[in-house]
Protein backbone atom coordinates (compact mmCIF):
# COMPACT_ATOMS: atom_id res chain seq x y z
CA UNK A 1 19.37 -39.90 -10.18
CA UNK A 2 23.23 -40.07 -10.77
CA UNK A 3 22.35 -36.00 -11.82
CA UNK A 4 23.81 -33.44 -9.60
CA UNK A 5 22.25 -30.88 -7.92
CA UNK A 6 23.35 -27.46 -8.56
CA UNK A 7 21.83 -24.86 -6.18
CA UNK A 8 23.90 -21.81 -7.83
CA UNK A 9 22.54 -21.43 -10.95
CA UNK A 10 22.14 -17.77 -12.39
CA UNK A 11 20.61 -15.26 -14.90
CA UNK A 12 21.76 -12.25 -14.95
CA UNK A 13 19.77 -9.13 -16.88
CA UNK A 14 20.55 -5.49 -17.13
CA UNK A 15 18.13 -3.36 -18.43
CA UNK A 16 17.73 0.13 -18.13
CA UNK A 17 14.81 0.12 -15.86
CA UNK A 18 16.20 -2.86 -13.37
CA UNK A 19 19.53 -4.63 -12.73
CA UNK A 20 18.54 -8.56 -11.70
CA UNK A 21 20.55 -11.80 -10.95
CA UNK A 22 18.32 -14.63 -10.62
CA UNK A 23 19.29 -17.79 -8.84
CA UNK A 24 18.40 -21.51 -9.81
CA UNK A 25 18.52 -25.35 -8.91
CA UNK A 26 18.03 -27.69 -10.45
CA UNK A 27 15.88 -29.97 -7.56
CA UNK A 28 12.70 -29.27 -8.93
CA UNK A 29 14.02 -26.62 -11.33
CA UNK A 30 12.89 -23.79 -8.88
CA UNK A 31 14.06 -19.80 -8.10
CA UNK A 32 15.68 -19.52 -5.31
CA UNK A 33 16.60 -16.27 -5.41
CA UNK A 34 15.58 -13.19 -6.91
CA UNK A 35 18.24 -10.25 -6.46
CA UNK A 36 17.28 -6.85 -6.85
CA UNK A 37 20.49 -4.57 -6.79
CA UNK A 38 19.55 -1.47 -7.25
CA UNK A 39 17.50 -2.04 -4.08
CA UNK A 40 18.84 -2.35 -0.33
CA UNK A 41 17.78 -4.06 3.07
CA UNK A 42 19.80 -1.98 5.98
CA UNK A 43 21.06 -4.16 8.75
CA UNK A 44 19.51 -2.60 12.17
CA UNK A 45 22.64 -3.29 14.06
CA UNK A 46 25.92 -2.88 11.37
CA UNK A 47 23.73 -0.42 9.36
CA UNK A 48 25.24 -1.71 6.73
CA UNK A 49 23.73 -2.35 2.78
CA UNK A 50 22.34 -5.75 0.70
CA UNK A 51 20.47 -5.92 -2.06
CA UNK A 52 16.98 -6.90 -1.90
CA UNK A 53 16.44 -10.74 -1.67
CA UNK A 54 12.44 -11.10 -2.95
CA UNK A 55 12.41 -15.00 -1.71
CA UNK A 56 12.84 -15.46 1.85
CA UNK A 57 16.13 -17.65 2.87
CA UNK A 58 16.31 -21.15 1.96
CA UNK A 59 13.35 -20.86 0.24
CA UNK A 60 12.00 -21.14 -3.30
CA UNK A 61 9.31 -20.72 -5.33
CA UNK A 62 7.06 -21.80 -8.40
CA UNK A 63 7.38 -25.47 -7.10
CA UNK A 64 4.83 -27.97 -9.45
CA UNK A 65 2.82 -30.62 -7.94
CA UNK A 66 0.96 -32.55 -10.09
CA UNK A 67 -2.74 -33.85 -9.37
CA UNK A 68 -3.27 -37.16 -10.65
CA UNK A 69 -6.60 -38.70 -11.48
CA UNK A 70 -6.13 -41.43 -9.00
CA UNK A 71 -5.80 -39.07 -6.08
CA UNK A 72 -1.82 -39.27 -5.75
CA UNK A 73 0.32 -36.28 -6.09
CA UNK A 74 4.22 -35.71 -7.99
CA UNK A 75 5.98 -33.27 -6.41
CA UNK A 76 8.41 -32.24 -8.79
CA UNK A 77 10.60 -30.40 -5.60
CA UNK A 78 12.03 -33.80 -5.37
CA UNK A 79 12.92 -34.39 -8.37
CA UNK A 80 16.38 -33.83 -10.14
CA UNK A 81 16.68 -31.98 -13.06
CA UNK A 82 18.92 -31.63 -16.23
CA UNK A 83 20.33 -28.04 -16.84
CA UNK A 84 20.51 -26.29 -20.33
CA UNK A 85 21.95 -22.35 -20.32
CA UNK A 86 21.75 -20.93 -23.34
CA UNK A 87 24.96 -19.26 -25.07
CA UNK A 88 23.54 -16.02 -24.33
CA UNK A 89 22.83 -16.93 -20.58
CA UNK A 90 19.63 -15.47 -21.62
CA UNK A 91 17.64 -18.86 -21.34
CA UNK A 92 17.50 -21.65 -18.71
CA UNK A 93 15.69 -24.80 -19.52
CA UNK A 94 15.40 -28.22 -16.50
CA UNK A 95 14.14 -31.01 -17.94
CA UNK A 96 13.31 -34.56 -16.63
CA UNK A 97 12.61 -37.28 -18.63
CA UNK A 98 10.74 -40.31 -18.27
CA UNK A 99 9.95 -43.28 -20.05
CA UNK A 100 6.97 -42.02 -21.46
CA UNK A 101 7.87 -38.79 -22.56
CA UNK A 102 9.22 -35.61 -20.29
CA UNK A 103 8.50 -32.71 -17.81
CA UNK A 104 10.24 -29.46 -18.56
CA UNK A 105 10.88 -25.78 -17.18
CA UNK A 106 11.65 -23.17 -19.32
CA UNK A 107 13.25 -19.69 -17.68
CA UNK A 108 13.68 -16.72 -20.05
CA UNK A 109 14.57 -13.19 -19.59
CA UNK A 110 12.50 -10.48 -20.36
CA UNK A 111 12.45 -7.07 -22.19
CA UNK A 112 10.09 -6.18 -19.75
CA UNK A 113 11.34 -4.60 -16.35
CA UNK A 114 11.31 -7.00 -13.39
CA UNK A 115 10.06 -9.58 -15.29
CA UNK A 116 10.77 -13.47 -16.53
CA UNK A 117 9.05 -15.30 -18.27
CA UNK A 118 8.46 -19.19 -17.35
CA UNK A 119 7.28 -22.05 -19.59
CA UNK A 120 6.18 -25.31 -18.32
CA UNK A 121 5.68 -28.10 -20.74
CA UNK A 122 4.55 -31.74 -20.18
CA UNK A 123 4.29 -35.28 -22.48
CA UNK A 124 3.53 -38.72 -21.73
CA UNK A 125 1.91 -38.18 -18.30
CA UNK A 126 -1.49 -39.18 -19.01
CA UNK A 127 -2.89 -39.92 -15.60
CA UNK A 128 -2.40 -35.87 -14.78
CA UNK A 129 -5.62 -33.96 -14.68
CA UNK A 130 -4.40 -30.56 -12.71
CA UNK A 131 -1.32 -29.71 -11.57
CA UNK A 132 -0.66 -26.19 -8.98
CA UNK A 133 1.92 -23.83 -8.53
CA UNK A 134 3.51 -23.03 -5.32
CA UNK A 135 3.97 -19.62 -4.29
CA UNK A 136 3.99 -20.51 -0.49
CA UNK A 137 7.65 -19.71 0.78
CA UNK A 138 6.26 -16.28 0.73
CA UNK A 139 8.02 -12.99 0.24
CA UNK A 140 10.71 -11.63 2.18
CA UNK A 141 10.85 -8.74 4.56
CA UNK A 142 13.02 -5.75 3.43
CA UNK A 143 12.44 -3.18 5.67
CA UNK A 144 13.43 -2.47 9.20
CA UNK A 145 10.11 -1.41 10.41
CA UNK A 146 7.38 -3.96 10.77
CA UNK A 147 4.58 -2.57 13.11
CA UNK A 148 2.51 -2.26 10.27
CA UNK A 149 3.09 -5.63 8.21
CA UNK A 150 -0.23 -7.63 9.26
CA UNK A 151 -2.06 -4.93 6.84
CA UNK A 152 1.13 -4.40 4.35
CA UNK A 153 1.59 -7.79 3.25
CA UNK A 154 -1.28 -9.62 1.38
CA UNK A 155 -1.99 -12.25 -1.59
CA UNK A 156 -3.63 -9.64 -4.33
CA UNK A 157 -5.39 -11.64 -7.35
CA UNK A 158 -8.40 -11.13 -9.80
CA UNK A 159 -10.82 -13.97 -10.13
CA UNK A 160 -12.92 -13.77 -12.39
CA UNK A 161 -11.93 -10.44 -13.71
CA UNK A 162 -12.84 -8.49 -9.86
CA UNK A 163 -9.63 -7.40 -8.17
CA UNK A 164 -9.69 -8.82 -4.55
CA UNK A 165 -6.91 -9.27 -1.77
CA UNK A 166 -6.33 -11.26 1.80
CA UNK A 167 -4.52 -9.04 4.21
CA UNK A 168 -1.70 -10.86 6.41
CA UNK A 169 -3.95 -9.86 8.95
CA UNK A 170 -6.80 -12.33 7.78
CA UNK A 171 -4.64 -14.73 7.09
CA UNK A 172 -3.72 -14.97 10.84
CA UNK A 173 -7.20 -14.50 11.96
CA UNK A 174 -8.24 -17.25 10.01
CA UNK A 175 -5.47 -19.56 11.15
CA UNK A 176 -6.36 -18.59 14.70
CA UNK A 177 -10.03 -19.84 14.04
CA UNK A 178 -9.20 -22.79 12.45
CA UNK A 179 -6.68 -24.03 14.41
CA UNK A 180 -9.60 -24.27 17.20
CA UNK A 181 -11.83 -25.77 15.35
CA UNK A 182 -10.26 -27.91 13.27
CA UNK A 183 -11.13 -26.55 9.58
CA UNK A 184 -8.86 -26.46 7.13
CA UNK A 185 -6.12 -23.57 7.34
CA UNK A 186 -6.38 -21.29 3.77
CA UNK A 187 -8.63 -19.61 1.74
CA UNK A 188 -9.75 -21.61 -1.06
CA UNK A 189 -11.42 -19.32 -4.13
CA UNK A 190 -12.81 -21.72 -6.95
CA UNK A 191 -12.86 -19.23 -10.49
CA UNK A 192 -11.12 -17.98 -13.53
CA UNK A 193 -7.80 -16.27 -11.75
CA UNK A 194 -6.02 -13.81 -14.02
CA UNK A 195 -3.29 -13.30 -11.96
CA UNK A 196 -2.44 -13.98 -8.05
CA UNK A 197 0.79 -12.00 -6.01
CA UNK A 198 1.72 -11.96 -3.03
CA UNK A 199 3.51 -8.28 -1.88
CA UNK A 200 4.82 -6.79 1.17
CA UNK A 201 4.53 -2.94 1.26
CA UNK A 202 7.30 -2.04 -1.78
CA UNK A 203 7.66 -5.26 -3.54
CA UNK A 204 5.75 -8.12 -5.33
CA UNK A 205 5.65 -11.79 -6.68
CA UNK A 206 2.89 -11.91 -9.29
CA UNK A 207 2.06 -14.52 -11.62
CA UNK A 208 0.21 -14.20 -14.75
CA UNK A 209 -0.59 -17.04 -17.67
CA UNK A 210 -1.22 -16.69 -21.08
CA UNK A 211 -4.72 -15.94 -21.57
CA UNK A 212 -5.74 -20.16 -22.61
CA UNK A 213 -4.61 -21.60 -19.44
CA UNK A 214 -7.54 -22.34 -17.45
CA UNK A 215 -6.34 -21.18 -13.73
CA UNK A 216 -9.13 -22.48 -11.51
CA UNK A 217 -8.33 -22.19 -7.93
CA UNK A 218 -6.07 -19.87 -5.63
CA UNK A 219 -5.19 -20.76 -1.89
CA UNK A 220 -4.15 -18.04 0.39
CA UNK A 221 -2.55 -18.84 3.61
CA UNK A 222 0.12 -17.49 6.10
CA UNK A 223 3.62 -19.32 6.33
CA UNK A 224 6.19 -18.16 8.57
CA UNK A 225 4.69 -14.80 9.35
CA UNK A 226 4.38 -13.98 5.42
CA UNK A 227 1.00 -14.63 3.48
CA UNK A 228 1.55 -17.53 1.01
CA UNK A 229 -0.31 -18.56 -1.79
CA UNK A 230 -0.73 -22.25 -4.48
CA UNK A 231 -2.40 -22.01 -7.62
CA UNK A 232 -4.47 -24.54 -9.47
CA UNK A 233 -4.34 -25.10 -12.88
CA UNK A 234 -6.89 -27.38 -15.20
CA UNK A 235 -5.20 -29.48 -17.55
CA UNK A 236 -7.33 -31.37 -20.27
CA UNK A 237 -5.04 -33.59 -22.20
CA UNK A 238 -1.52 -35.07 -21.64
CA UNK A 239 0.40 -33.18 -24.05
CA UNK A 240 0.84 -29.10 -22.98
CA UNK A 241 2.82 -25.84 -23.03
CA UNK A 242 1.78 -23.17 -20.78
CA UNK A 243 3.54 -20.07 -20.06
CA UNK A 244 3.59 -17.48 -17.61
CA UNK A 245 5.00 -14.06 -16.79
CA UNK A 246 6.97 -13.80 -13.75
CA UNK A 247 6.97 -10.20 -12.38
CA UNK A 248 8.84 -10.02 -9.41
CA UNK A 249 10.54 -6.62 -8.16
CA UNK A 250 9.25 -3.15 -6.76
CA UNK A 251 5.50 -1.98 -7.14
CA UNK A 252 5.36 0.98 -9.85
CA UNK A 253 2.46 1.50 -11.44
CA UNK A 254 4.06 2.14 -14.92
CA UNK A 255 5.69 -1.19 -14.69
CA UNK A 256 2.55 -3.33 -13.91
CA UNK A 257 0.36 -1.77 -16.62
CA UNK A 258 2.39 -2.63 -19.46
CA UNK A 259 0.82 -6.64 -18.48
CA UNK A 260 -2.91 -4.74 -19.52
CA UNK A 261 -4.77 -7.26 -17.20
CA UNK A 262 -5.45 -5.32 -13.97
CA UNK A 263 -2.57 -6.19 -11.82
CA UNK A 264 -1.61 -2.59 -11.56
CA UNK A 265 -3.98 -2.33 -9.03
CA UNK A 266 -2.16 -4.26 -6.47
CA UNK A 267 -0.16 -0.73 -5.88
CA UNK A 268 -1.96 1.50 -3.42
CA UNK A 269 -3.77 4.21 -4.69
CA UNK A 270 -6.45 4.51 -2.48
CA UNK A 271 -10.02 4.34 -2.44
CA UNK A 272 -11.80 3.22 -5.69
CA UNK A 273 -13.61 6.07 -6.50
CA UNK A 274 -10.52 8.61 -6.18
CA UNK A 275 -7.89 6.68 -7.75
CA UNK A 276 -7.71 9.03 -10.74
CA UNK A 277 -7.33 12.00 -8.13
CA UNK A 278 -4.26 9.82 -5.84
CA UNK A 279 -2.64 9.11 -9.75
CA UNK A 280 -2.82 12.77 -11.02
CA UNK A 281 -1.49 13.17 -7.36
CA UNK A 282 1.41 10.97 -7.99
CA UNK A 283 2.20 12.34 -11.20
CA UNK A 284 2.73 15.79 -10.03
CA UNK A 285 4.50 14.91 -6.77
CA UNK A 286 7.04 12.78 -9.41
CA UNK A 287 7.38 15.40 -11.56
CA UNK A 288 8.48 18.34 -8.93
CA UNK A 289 11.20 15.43 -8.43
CA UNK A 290 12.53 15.88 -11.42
CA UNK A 291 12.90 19.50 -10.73
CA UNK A 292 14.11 19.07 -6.87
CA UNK A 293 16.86 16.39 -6.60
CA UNK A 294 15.78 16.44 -2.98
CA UNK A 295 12.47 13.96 -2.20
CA UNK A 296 12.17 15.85 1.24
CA UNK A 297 12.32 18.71 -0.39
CA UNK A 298 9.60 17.98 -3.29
CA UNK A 299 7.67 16.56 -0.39
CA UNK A 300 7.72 20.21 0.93
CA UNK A 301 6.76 22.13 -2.23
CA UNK A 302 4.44 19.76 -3.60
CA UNK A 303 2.54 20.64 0.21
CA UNK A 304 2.62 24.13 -0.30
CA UNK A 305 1.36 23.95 -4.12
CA UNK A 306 -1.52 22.19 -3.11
CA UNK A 307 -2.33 24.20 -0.39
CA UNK A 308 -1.92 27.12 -2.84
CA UNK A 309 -4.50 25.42 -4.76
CA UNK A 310 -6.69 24.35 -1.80
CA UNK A 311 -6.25 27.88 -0.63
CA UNK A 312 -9.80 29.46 -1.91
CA UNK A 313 -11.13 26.68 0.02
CA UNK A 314 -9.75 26.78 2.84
CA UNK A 315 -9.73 30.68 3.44
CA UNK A 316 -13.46 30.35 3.16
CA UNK A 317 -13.57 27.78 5.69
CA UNK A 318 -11.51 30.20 8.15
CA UNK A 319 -13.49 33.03 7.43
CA UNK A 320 -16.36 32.11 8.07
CA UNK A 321 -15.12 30.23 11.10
CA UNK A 322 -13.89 33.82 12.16
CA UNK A 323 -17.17 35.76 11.22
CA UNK A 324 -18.77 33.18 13.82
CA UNK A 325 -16.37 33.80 16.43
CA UNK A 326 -17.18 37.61 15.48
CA UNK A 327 -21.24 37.43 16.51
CA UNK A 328 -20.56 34.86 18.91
CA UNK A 329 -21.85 37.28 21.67
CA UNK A 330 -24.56 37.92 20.22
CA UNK A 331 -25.84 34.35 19.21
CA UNK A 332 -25.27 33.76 23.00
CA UNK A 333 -27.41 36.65 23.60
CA UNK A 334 -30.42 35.25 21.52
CA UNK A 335 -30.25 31.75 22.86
CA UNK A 336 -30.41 32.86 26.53
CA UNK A 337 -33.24 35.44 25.91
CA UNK A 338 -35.26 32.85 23.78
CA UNK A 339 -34.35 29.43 25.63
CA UNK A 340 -37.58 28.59 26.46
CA UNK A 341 -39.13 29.50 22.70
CA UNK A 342 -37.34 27.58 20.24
CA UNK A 343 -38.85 28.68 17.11
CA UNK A 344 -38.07 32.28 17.98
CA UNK A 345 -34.49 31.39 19.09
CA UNK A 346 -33.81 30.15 15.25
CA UNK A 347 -35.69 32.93 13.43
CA UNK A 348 -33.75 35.40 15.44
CA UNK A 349 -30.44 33.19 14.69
CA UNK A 350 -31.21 33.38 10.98
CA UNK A 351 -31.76 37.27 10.69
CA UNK A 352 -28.54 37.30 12.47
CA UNK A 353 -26.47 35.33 10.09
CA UNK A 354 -28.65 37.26 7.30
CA UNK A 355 -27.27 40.36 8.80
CA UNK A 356 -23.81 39.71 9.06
CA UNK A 357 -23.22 37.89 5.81
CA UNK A 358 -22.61 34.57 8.19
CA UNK A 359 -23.33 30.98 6.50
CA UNK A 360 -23.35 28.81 9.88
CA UNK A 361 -21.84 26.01 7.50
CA UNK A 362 -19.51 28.13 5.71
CA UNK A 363 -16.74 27.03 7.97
CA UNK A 364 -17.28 22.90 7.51
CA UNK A 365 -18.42 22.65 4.03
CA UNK A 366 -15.11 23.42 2.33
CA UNK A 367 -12.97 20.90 5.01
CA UNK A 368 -15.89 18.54 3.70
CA UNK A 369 -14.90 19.18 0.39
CA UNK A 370 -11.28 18.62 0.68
CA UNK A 371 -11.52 15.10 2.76
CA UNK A 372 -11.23 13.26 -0.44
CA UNK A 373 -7.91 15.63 -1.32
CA UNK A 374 -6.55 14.36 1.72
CA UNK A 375 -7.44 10.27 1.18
CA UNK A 376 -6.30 10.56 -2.19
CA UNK A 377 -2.56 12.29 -0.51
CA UNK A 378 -2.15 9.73 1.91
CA UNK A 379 -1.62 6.61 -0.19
CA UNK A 380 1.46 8.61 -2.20
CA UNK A 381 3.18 9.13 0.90
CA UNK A 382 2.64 6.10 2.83
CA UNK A 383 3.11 3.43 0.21
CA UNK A 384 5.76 5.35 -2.19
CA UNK A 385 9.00 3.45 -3.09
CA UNK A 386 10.47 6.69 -4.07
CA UNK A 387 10.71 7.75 -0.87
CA UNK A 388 11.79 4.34 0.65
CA UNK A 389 15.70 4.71 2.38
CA UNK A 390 15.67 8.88 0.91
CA UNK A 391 17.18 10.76 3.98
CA UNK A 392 16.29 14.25 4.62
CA UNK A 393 17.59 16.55 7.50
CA UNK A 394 17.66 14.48 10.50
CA UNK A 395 15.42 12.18 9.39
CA UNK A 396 17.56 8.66 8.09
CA UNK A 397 14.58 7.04 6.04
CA UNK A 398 11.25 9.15 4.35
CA UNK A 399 9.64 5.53 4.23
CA UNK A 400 9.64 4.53 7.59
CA UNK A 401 8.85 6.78 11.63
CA UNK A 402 10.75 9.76 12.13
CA UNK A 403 12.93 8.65 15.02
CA UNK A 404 13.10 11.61 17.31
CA UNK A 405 9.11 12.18 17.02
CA UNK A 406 10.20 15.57 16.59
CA UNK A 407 7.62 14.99 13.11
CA UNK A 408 4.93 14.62 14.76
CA UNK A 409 5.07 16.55 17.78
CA UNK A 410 5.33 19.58 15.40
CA UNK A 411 2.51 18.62 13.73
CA UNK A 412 0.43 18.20 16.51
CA UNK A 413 1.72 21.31 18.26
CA UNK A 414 0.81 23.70 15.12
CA UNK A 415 -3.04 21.66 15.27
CA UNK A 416 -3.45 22.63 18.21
CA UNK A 417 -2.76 26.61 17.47
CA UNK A 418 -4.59 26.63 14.57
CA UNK A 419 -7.70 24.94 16.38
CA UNK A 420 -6.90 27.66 19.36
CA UNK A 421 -7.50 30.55 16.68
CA UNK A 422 -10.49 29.03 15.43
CA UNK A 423 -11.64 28.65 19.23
CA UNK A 424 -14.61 31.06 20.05
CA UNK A 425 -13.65 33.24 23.53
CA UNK A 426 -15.76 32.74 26.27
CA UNK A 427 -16.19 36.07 28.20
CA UNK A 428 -19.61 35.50 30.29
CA UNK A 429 -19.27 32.50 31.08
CA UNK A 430 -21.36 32.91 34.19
CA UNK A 431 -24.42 34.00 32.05
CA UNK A 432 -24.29 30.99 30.10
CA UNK A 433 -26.93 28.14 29.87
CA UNK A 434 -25.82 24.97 30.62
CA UNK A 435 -26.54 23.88 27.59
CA UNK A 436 -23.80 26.39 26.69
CA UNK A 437 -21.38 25.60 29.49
CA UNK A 438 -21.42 22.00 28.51
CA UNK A 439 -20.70 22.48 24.71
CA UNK A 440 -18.10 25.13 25.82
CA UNK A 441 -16.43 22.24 27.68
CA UNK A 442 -16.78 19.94 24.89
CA UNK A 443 -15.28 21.62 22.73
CA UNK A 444 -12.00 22.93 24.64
CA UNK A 445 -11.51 19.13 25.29
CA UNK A 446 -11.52 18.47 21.65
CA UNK A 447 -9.37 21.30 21.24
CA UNK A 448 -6.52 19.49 23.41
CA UNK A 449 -7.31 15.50 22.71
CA UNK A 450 -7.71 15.79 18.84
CA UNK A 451 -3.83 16.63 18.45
CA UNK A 452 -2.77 14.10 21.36
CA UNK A 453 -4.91 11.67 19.10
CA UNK A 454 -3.40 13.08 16.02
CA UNK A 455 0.14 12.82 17.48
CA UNK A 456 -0.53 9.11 18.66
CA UNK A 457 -2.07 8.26 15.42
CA UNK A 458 1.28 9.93 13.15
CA UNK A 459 3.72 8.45 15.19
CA UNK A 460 3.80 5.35 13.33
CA UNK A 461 3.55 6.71 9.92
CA UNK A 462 6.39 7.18 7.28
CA UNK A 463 7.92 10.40 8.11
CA UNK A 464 7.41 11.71 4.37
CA UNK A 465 3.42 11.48 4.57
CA UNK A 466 4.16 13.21 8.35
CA UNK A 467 6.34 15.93 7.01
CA UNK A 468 3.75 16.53 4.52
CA UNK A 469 1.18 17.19 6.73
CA UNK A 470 3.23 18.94 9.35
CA UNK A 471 4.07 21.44 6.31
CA UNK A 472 -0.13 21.47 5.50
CA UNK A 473 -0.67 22.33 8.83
CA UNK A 474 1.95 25.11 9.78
CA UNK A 475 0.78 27.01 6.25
CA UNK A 476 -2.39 26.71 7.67
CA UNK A 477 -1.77 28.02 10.90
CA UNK A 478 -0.09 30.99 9.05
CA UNK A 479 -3.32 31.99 7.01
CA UNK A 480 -5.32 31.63 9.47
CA UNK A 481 -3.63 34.22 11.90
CA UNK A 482 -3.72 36.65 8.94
CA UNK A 483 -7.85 35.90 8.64
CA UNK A 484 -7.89 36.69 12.52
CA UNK A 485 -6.27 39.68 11.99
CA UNK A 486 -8.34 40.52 9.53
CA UNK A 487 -11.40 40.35 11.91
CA UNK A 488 -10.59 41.41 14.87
């Protein structure tokens, strides 16, 4: 083709929810670029600020390859296209035509957020039975810290109509296996796909088609460390016009359910059956934002609200735990004097408890009861773009390790009172069992390895979801010397 190719072609949108420039050419009428610049990647060394790049460099994506009936595949990558912006620089068409009729592209902006909308429409190729769509440059990586990518990054899609995802993590584990025995390197899913992405821990590449396009097949594989995904779809004459919605920028829930098809669920919001709780969650922690310019700061108070709330439950749990402590002597005393008689041992337990108002499960059943609480918490704080490049105190980035481990080590440090408080003394130890001895040991080991394990464990973790839970745990250490106190 005596057509030149133009690898700098742009649309530009600013909306009041997002501020865009997306970048063209016109070999194979792909994106090349998708800028997001109200977002930044920090360079590790200079430190210094760029706005997000979604498609990694020198890549593209959205590539067609046509399926022929005859076995032999057009891939459109190589072919030239002719360029048509619209006076508004609102619309991009690429078309090639043939002797027989044409292939075109069709890139328009959007009055939703993040999003573009792409039409692809086809004449004269009768031979064409399926074409796919190529999603497999991947997406970039924006953030410094990458310890946890294998299980960040994924392809998300919904075949037919069941939300399902492949972890980067599988997708290497499945290369690995192949490679040695000589399968075939992807994930092939046969169904009726409603939408496929593939997203890194804050941003997304989705694609979703009008609802009459059959989309048959999805392929999920890893390319240069990033999963990567191509898309099959039916066609059943050789005359079409399908279109898509591109939605390529940050994951926020608000912005993904305005497409009504399920894709919202591609944003972290833990497990199934407490999503409402980990949304109403959200909500709240957002709206004390709005209050608190600060989001260390709403981090902080939204942590001591809900331990307000939590606080019934938990002062239960710690008073009980200190009634137990109270007649520990005295449970020791029955289970010596009765080690030999069972039966008598718990009936003399019981009138014990009975006695002094004691519920031996008083002290586990509310931190039962508040597990869920905490799974619901922890997707807010470890997957939240709010909190991604907010500083606070010493700490440079809420979304990513606190640096000095100072985080953590104060987090661990105030588990480790707290469990110390709740710690039954051991004054006779020399007319213990050893039945007694050994579950005194057991649990003074606990009472040192579960914060070491704790400590390891939050290391790695954003520093907002560790500041959180640092500020959980020093309010709790604070109630429950008052409950001590209170029963000594």
């Amino acid at each position: 083709s005596d057509i030149e190719i133009n690898n700098n072609i742009k649309l530009i949108t600013k909306h009041d929810k997002d501020n865009l420039i997306y970048k063209f050419t016109n070999l194979g009428g792909l994106l090349t670029d998708v800028i997001l610049s109200d977002y930044f990647t920090k360079d590790k060394e200079t430190k210094s600020l760029t706005s997000v790049d979604l498609i990694p460099e020198n890549g593209s994506i959205f590539n067609i390859v046509l399926n022929q009936s005859n076995g032999e595949k057009l891939d459109l990558s190589k072919v030239v296209f002719e360029t048509e912006l619209s006076s508004d620089n609102n619309k991009l068409t690429f078309t090639y035509n043939t002797e027989n009729g044409f292939i075109r592209k069709t890139y328009q902006l959007s009055d939703l957020p993040y999003t573009l909308n792409m039409d692809i429409e086809m004449k004269g190729f009768t031979a064409v039975d399926s074409y796919q769509i190529q999603m497999d440059k991947g997406i970039s990586d924006t953030e410094n810290y990458l310890k946890m990518k294998s299980r960040d990054y994924q392809v998300d899609y919904q075949l037919n109509n069941e939300y399902n995802k492949f972890t980067l993590a599988s997708l290497k584990s499945l290369k690995e296996i192949n490679t040695k025995s000589k399968l075939q390197e992807k994930f092939i899913l046969k169904g009726k796909i409603d939408w496929a992405a593939i997203r890194s821990k804050y941003f997304i590449q989705a694609i979703i088609p009008e609802r009459r396009i059959e989309m048959e097949a999805i392929e999920a594989f890893k390319t240069i460390d990033t999963p990567a995904a191509n898309l099959e779809v039916n066609v059943d004459k050789d005359e079409f016009h399908h279109s898509y919605q591109l939605y390529i920028g940050p994951l926020i829930g608000e912005n993904l359910q305005q497409f009504s098809n399920g894709i919202e669920n591609c944003v972290e919001t833990g497990p199934g059956f407490l999503k409402w709780l980990s949304k109403t969650f959200l909500w709240a922690f957002l709206f004390i934002h709005k209050l608190v310019p600060s989001w260390g700061l709403a981090v902080i108070i939204f942590a001591i609200l809900l331990k307000s709330v939590l606080y019934p439950l938990t002062h239960k749990s710690f008073e009980s735990t200190s009634k137990m402590q109270k007649i520990n002597p005295l449970m020791k005393e029955i289970q010596t004097k009765y080690k030999n008689d069972p039966k008598k041992m718990n009936d003399e337990l019981r009138a014990l408890y009975k006695e002094h108002g004691v519920n031996p499960m008083g002290g586990c059943l509310p931190m039962l009861l508040q597990m869920p609480i905490l799974f619901a918490i922890y997707p807010i704080f470890r997957y939240s773009i709010n909190l991604r490049q907010s500083n606070f105190l010493w700490l440079p980035d809420l979304s990513e390790p606190d640096p000095l481990y100072l985080l953590p080590i104060a987090m661990a440090l105030f588990m480790f009172i707290q469990q110390k408080l709740m710690a039954p003394s051991y004054d006779n130890v020399e007319e213990m069992t050893e039945q007694q001895k050994a579950s005194m040991q057991s649990q003074r080991m606990m009472m040192y390895m579960m914060p070491l394990m704790m400590l390891f464990f939050f290391k790695s973790l954003s520093s907002g979801l560790v500041l959180y839970w640092t500020v959980f745990s020093i309010i709790g250490t604070i109630q429950q010397v008052f409950i001590k106190r209170k029963f000594q």
